[in-house]
N, C-alpha and C. Protein backbone atom coordinates (compact mmCIF):
# COMPACT_ATOMS: atom_id res chain seq x y z
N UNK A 1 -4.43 -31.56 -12.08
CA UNK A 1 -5.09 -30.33 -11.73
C UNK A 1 -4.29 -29.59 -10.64
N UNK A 2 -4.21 -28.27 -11.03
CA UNK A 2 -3.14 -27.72 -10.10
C UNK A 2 -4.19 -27.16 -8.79
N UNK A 3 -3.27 -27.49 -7.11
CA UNK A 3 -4.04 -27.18 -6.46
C UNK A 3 -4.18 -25.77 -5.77
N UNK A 4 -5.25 -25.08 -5.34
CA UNK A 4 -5.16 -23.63 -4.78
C UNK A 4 -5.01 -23.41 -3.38
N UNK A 5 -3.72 -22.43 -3.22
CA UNK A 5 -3.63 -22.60 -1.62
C UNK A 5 -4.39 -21.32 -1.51
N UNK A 6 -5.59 -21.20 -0.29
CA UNK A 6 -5.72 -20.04 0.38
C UNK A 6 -5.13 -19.58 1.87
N UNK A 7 -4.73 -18.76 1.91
CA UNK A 7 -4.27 -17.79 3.34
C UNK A 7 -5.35 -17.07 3.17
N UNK A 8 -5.31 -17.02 5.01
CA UNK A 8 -6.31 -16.56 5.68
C UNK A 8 -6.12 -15.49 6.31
N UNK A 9 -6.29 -14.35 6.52
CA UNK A 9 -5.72 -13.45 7.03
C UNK A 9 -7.07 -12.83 8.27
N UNK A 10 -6.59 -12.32 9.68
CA UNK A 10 -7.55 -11.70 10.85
C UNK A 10 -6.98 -10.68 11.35
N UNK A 11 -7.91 -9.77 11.59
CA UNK A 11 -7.68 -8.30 12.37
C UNK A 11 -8.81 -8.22 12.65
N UNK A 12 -8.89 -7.41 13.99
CA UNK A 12 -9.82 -7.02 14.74
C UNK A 12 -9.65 -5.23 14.59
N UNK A 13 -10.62 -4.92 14.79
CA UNK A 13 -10.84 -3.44 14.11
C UNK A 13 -11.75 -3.17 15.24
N UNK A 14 -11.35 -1.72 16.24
CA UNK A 14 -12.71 -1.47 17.31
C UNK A 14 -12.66 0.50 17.38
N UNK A 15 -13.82 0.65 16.94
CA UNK A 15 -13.93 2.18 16.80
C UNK A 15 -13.76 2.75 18.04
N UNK A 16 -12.83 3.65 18.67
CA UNK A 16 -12.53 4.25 19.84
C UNK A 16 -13.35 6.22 19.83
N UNK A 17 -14.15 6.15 18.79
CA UNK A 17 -14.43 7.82 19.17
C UNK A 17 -15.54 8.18 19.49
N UNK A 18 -16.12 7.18 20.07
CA UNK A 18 -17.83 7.75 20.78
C UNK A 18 -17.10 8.95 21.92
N UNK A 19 -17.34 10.18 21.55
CA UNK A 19 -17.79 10.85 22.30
C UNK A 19 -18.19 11.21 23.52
N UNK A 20 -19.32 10.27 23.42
CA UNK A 20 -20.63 10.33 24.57
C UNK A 20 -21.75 10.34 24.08
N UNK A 21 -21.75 10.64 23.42
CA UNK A 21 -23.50 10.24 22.62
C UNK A 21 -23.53 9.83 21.37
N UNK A 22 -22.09 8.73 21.21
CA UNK A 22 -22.07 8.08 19.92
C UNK A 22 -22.75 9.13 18.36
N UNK A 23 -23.08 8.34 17.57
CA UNK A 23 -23.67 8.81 16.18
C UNK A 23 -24.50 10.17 16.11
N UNK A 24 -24.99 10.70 17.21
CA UNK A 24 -26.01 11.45 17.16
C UNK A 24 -26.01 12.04 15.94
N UNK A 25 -25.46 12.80 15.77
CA UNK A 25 -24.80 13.61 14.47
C UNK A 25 -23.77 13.63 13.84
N UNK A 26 -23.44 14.01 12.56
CA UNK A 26 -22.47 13.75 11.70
C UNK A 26 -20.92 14.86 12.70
N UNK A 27 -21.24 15.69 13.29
CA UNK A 27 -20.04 16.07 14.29
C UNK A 27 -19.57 15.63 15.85
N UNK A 28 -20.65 14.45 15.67
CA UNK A 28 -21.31 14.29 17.64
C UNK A 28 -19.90 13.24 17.98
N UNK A 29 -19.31 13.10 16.72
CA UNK A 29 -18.19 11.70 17.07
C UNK A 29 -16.84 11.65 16.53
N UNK A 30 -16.10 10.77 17.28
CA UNK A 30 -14.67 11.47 16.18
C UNK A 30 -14.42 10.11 15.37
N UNK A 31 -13.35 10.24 14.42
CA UNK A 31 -13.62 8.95 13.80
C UNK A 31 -12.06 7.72 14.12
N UNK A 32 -11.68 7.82 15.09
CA UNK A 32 -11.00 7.14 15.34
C UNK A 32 -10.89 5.90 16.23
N UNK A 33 -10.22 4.89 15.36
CA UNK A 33 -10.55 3.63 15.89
C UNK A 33 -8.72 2.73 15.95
N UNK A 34 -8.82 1.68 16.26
CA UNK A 34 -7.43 0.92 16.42
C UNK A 34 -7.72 -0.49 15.86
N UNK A 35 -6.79 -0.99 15.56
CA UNK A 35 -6.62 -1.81 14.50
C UNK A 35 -5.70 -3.33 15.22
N UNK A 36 -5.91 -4.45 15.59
CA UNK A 36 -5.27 -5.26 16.54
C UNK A 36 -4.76 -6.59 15.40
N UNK A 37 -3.90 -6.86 15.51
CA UNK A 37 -3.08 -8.13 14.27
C UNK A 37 -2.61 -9.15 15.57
N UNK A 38 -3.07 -10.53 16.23
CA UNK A 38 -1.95 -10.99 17.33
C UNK A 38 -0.69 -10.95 17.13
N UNK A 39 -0.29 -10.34 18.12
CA UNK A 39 1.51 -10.75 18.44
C UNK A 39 2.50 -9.22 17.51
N UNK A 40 1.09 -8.58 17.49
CA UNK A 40 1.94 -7.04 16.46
C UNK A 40 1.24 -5.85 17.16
N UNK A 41 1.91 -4.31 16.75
CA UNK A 41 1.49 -3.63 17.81
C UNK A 41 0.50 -2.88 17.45
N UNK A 42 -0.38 -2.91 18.20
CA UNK A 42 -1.78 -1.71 18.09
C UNK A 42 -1.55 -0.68 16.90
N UNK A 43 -2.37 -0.67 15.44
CA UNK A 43 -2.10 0.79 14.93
C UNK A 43 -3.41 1.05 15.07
N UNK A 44 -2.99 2.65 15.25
CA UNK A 44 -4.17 3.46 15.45
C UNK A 44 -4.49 4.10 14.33
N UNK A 45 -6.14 4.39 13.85
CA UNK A 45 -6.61 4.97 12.10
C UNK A 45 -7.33 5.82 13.06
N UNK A 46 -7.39 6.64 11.91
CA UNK A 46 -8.75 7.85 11.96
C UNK A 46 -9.00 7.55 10.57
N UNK A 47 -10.21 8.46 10.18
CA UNK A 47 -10.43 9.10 8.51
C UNK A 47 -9.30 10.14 8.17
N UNK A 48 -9.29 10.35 6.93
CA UNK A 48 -8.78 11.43 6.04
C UNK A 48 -9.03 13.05 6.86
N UNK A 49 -8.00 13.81 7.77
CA UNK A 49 -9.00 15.25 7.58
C UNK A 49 -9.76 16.02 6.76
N UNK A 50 -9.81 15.48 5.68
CA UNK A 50 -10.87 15.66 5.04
C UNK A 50 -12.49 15.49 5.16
N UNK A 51 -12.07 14.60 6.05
CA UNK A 51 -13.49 13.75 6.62
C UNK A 51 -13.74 13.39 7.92
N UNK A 52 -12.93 14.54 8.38
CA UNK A 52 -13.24 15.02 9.93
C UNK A 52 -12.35 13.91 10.91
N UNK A 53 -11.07 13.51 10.50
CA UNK A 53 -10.32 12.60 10.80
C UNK A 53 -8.92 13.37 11.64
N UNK A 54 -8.26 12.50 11.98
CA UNK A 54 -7.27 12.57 12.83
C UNK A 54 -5.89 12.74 12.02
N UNK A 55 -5.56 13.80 11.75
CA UNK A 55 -4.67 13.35 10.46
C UNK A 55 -3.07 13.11 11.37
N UNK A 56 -3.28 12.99 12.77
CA UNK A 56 -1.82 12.04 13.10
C UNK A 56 -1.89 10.51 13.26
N UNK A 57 -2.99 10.46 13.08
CA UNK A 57 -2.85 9.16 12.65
C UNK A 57 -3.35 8.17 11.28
N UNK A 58 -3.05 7.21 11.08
CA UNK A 58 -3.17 6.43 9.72
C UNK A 58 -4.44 6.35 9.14
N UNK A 59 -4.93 6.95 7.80
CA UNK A 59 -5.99 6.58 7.53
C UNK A 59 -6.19 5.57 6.47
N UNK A 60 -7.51 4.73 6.17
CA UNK A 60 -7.50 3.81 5.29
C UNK A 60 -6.81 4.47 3.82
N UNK A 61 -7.24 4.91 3.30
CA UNK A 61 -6.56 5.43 1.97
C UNK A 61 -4.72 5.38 2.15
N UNK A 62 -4.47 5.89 2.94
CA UNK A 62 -2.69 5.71 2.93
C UNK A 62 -2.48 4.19 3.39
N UNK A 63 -3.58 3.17 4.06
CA UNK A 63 -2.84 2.09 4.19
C UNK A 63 -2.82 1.34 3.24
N UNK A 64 -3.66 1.93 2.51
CA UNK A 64 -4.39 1.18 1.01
C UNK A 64 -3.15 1.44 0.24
N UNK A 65 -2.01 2.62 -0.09
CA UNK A 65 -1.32 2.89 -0.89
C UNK A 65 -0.03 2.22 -0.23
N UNK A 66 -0.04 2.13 0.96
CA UNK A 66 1.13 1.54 1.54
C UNK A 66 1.52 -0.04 1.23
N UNK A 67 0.06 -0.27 1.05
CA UNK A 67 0.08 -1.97 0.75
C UNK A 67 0.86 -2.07 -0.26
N UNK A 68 -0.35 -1.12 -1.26
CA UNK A 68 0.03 -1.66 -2.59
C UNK A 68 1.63 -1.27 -2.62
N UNK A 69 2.13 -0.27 -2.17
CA UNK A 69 3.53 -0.43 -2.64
C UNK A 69 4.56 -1.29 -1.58
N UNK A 70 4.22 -1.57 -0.54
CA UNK A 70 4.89 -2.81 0.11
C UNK A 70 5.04 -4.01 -0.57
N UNK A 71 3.69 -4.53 -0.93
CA UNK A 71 3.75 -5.57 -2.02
C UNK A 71 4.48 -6.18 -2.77
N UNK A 72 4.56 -4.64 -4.18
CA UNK A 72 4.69 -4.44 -5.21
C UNK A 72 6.44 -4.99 -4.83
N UNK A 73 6.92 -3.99 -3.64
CA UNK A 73 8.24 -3.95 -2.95
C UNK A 73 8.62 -5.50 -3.00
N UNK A 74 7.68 -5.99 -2.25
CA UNK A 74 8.27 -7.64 -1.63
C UNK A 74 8.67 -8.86 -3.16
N UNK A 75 7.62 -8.10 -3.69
CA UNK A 75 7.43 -9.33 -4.74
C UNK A 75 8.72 -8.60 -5.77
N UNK A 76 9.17 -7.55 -5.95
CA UNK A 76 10.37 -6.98 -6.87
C UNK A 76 11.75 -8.01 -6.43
N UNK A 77 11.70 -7.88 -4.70
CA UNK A 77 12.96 -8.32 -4.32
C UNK A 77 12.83 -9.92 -4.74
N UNK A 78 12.07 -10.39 -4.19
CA UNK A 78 11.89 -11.89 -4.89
C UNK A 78 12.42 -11.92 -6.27
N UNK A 79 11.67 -11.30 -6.79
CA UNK A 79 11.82 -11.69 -8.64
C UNK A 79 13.61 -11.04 -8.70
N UNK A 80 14.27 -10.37 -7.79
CA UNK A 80 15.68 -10.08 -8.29
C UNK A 80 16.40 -11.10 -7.74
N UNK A 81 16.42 -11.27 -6.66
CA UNK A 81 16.84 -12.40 -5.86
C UNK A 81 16.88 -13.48 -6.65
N UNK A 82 15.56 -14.17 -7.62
CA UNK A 82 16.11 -15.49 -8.10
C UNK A 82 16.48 -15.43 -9.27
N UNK A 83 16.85 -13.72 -9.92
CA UNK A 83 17.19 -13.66 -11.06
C UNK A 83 18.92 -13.06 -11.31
N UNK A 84 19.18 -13.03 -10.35
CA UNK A 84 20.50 -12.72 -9.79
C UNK A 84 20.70 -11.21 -9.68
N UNK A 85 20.03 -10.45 -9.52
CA UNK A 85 20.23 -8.94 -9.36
C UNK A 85 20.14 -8.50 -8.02
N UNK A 86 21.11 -8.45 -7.55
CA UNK A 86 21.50 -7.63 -6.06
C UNK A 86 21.03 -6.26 -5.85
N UNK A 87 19.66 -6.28 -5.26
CA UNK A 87 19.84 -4.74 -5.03
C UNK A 87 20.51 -4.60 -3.30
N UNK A 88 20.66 -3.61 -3.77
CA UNK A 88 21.17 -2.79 -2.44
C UNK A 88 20.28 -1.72 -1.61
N UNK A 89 19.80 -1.08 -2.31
CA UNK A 89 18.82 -0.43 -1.63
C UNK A 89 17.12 0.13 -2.14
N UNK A 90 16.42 0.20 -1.65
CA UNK A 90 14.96 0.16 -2.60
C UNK A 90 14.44 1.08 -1.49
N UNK A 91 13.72 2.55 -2.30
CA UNK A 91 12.44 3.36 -1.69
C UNK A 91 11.42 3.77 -2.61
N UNK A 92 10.58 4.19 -2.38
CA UNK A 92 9.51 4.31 -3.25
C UNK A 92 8.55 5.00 -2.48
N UNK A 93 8.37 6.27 -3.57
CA UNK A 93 7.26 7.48 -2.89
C UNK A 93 6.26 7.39 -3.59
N UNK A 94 4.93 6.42 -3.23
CA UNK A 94 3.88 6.11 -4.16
C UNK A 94 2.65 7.29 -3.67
N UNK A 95 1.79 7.19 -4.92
CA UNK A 95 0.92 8.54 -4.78
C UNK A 95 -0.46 7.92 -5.32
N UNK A 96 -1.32 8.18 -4.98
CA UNK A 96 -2.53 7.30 -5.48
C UNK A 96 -3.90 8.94 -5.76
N UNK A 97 -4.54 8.83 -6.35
CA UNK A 97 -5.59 9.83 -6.69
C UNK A 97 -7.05 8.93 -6.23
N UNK A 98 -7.50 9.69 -5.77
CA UNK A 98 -9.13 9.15 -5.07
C UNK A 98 -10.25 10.06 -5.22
N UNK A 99 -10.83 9.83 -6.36
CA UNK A 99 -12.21 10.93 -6.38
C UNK A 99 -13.31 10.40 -5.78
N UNK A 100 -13.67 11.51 -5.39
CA UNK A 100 -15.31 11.70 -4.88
C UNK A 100 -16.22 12.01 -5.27
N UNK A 101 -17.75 11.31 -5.16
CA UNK A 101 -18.28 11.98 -5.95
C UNK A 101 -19.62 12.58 -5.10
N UNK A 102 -20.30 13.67 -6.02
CA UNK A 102 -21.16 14.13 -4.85
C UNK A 102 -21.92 13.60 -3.90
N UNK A 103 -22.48 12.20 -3.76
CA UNK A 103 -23.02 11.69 -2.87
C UNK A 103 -22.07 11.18 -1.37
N UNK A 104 -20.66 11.63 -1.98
CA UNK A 104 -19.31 10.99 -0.80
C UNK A 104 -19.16 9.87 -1.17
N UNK A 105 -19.55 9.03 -1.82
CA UNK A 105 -18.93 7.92 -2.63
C UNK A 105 -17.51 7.87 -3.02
N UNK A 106 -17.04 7.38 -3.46
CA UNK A 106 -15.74 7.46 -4.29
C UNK A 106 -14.91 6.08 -4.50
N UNK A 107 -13.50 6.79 -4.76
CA UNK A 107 -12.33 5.14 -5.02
C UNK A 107 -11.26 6.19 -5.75
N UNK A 108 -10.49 4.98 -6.03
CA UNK A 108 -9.18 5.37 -6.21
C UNK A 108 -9.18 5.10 -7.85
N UNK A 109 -8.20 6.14 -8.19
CA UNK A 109 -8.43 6.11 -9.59
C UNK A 109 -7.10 5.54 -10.25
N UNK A 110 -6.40 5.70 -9.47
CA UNK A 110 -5.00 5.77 -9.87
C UNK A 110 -3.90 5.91 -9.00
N UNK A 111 -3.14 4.90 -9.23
CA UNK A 111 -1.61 4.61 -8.17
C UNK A 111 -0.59 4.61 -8.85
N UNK A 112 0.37 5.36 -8.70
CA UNK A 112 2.03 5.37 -9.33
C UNK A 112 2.71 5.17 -8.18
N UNK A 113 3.62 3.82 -8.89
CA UNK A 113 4.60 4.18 -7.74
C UNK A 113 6.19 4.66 -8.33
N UNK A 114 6.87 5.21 -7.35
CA UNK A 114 8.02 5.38 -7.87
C UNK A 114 9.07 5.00 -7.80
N UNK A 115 9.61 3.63 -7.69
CA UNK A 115 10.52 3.34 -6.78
C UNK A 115 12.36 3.45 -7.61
N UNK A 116 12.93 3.75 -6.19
CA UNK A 116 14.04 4.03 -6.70
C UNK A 116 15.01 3.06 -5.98
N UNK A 117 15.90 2.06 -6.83
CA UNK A 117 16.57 0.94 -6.43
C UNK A 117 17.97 1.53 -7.08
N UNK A 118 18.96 0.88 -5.88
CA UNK A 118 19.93 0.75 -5.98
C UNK A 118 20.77 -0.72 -6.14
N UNK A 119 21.26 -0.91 -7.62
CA UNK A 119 21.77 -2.26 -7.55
C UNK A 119 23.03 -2.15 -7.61
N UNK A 120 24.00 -3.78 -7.20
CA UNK A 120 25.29 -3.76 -7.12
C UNK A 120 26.65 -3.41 -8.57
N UNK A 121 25.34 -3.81 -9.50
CA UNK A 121 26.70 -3.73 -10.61
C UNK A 121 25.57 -3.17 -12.00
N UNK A 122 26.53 -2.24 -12.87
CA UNK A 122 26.12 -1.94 -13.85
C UNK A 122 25.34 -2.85 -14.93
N UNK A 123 25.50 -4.15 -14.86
CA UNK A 123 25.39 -5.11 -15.50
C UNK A 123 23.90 -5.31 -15.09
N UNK A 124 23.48 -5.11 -14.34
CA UNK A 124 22.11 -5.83 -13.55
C UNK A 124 20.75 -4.44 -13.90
N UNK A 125 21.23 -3.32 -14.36
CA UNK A 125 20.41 -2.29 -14.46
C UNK A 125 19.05 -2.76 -15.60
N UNK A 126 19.27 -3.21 -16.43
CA UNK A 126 18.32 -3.27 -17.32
C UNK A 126 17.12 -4.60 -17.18
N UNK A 127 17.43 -5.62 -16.44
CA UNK A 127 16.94 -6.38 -16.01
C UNK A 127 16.20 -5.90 -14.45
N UNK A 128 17.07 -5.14 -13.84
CA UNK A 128 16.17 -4.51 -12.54
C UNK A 128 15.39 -3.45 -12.88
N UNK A 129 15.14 -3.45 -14.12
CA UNK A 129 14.01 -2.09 -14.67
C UNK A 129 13.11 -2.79 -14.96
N UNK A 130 13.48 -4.27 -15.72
CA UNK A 130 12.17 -4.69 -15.84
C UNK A 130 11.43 -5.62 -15.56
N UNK A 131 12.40 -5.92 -14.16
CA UNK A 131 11.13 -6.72 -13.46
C UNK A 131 10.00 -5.92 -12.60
N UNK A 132 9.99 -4.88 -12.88
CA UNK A 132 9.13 -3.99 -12.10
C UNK A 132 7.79 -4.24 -12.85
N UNK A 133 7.89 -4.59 -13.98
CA UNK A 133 6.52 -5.41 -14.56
C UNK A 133 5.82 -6.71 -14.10
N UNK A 134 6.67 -7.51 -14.01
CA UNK A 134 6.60 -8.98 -13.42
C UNK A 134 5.98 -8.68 -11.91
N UNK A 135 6.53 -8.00 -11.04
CA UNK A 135 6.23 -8.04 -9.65
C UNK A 135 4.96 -7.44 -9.68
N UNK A 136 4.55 -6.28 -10.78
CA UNK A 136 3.18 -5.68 -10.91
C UNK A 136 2.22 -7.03 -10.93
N UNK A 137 2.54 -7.97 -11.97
CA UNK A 137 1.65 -8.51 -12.03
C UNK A 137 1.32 -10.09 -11.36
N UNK A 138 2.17 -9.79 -10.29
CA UNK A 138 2.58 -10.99 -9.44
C UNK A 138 1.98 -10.26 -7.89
N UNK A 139 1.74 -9.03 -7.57
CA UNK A 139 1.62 -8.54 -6.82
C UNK A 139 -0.07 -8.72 -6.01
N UNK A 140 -0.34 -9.28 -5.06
CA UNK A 140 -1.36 -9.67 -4.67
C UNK A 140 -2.44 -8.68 -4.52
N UNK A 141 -1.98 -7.53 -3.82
CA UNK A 141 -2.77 -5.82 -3.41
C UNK A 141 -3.01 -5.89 -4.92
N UNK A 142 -2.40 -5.69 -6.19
CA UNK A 142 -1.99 -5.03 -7.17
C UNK A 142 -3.05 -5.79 -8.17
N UNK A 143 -3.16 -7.15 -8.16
CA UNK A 143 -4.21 -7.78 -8.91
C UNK A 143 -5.55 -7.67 -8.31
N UNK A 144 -5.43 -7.26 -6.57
CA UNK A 144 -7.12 -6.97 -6.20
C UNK A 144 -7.95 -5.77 -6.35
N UNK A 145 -7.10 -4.82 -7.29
CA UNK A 145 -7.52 -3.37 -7.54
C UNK A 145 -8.13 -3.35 -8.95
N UNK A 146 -9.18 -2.34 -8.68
CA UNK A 146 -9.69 -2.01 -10.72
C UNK A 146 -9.49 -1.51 -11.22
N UNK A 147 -8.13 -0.88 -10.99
CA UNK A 147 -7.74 0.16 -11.89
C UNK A 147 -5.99 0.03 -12.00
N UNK A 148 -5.55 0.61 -13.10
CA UNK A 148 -3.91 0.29 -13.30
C UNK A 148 -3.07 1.02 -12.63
N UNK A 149 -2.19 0.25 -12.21
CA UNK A 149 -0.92 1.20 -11.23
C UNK A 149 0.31 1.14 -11.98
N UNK A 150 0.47 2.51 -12.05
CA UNK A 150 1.60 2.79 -12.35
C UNK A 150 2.76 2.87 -12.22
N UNK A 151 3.92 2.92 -13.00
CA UNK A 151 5.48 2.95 -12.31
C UNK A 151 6.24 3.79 -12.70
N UNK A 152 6.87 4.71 -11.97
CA UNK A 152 7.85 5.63 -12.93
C UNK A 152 9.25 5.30 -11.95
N UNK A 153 10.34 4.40 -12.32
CA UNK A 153 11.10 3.60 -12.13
C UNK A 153 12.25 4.35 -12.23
N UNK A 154 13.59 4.28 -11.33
CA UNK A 154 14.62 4.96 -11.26
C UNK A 154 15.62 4.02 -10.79
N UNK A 155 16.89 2.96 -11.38
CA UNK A 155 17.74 2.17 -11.14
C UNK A 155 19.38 3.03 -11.43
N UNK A 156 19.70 2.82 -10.40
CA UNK A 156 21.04 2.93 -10.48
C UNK A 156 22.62 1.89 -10.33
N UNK A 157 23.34 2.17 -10.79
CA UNK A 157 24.17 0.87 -10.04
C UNK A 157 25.40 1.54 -8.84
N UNK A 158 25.92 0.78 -8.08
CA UNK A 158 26.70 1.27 -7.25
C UNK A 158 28.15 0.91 -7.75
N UNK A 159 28.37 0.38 -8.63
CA UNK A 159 29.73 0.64 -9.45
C UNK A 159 29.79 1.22 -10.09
């Protein structure tokens, strides 16, 4: 029987925008709070300005898209690494869609990412296109979501 490892993961999360008279009202407060990981540095969130947020600083929805394409990122280089494909350089401008619905409810409907890798030799291009599948579905963010993420993939070689 194969055994299951769990990781455990902690953050402390403390809302910094009382005001002065906290909740009173839906304008009485701001929505920004900070985010603590030990031994890493303070990030600071607001909401979406959309939602009466801080838009210089990070809101859940972009960390949500950041994951997923960090992830997606970590687990690509792995799968090239033991498959012998050298990349050289990797970015990716991911975009995610989030509807709302009239009660302010909502979620995300949809994530593309785009990433654009640079590998060492012509030889390695067609195999670094398609492990971008494998890492999708190896990807931890990527299997905890309900909906499909997308890839619109761009490899080049540097020879």
């Amino acid at each position: 029987m194969e055994s299951v490892i769990k990781h455990h993961y902690k953050s402390d999360l403390k809302w910094t925008g009382n005001s002065g008279s906290g909740t009173v009202d839906y304008k009485s407060y701001d929505r920004s709070y900070v985010v603590k990981i030990d031994g890493k540095p303070t990030l600071e969130g607001s909401s979406d300005p959309a939602f009466r947020g801080d838009k210089s600083k990070y809101n859940p929805e972009e960390l949500f898209l950041a994951s997923i394409s960090s992830c997606h990122m970590l687990w690509y280089l792995h799968l090239c690494s033991v498959n012998k494909v050298v990349v050289l350089e990797y970015e990716d401008s991911a975009e995610g869609i989030m509807t709302e619905e009239k009660d302010g409810s909502g979620k995300f409907e949809s994530v593309t990412l785009h990433p654009k890798v640079v590998v060492e030799k012509e030889s390695m291009m067609e195999l670094a296109k398609s492990l971008h599948k494998q890492a999708n579905e190896m990807c931890y963010i990527a299997n905890s979501c309900n909906f499909e993420i997308g890839h619109e993939v761009e490899v080049v070689a540097r020879d």
